[in-house]
Protein backbone atom coordinates (compact mmCIF):
# COMPACT_ATOMS: atom_id res chain seq x y z
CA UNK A 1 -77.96 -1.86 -63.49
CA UNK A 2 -79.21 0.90 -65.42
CA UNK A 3 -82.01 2.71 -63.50
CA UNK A 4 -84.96 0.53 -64.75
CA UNK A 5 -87.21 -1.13 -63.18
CA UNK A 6 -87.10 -5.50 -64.27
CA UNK A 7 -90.50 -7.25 -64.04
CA UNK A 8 -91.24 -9.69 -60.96
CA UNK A 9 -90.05 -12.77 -61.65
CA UNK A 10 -89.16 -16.30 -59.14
CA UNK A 11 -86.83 -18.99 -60.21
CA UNK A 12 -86.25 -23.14 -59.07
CA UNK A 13 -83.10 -22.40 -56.98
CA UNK A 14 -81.89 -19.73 -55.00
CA UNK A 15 -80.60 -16.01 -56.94
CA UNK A 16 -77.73 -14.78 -54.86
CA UNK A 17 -77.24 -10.93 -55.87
CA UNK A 18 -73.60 -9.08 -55.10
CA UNK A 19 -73.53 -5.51 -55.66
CA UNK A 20 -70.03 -4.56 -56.17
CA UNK A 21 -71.08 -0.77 -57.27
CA UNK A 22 -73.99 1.14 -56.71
CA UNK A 23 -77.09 0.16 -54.84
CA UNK A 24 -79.77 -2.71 -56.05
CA UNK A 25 -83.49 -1.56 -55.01
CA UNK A 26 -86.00 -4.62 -54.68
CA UNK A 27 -89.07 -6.06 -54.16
CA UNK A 28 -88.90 -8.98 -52.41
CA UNK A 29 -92.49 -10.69 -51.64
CA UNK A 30 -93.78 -7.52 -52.08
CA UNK A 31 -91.03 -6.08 -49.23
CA UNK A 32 -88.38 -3.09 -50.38
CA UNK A 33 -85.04 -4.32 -50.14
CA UNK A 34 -81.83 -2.56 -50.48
CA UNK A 35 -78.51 -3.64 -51.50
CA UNK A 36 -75.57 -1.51 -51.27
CA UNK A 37 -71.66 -1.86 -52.47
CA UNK A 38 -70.33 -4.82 -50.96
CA UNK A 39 -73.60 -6.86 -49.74
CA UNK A 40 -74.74 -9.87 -50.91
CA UNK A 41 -78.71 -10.24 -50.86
CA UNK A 42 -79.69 -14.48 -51.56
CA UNK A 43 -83.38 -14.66 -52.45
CA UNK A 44 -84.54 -18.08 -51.61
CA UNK A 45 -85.97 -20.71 -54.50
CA UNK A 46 -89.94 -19.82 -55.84
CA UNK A 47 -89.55 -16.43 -53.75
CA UNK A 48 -91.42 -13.60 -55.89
CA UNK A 49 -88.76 -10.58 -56.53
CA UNK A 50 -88.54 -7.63 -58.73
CA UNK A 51 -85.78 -4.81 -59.46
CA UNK A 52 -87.14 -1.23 -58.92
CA UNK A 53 -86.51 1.55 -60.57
CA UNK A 54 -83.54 3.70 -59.26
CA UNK A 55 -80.61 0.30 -59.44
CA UNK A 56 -77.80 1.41 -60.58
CA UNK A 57 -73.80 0.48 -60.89
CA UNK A 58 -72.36 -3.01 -61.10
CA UNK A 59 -74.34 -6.52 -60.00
CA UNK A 60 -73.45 -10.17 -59.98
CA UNK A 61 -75.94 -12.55 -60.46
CA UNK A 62 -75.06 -15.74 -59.23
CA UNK A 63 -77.74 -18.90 -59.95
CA UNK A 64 -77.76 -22.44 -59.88
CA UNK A 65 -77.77 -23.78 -63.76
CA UNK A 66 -78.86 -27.04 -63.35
CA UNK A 67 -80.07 -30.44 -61.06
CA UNK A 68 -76.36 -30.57 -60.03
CA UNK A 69 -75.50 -27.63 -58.27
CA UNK A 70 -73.38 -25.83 -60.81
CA UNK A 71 -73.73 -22.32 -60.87
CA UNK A 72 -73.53 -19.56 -63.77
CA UNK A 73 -72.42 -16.03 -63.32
């Protein structure tokens, strides 16, 4: 995460979002969320979310890839 703020976006299945350095800043149906070293935030499928500006360190981005459940990291 760089400090930049990423447009809002939703996807089919549900984003799960591990920080493992730093802190993650959302918007999250138009909520502020934060997510600090060592949580893991899981926005649910078609769920409206945005990074805000101020993110920074390390993130894992964990989503479904297809109809079958397999997920890419």
């Amino acid at each position: 995460m760089d400090e930049l703020p990423v447009e809002e976006e939703s996807h089919e299945a549900p984003e799960a979002l591990l920080v493992l350095s730093g802190q993650l800043e959302l918007e999250v149906s138009g909520d502020p969320v934060t997510v600090r070293t060592g949580e893991l935030y899981v926005i649910p499928a078609h769920t409206a979310h945005a990074v805000r500006r101020g993110s920074h360190g390390t993130l894992v981005i964990v989503e479904r890839s297809d109809e079958t459940g397999s997920v890419a990291a």
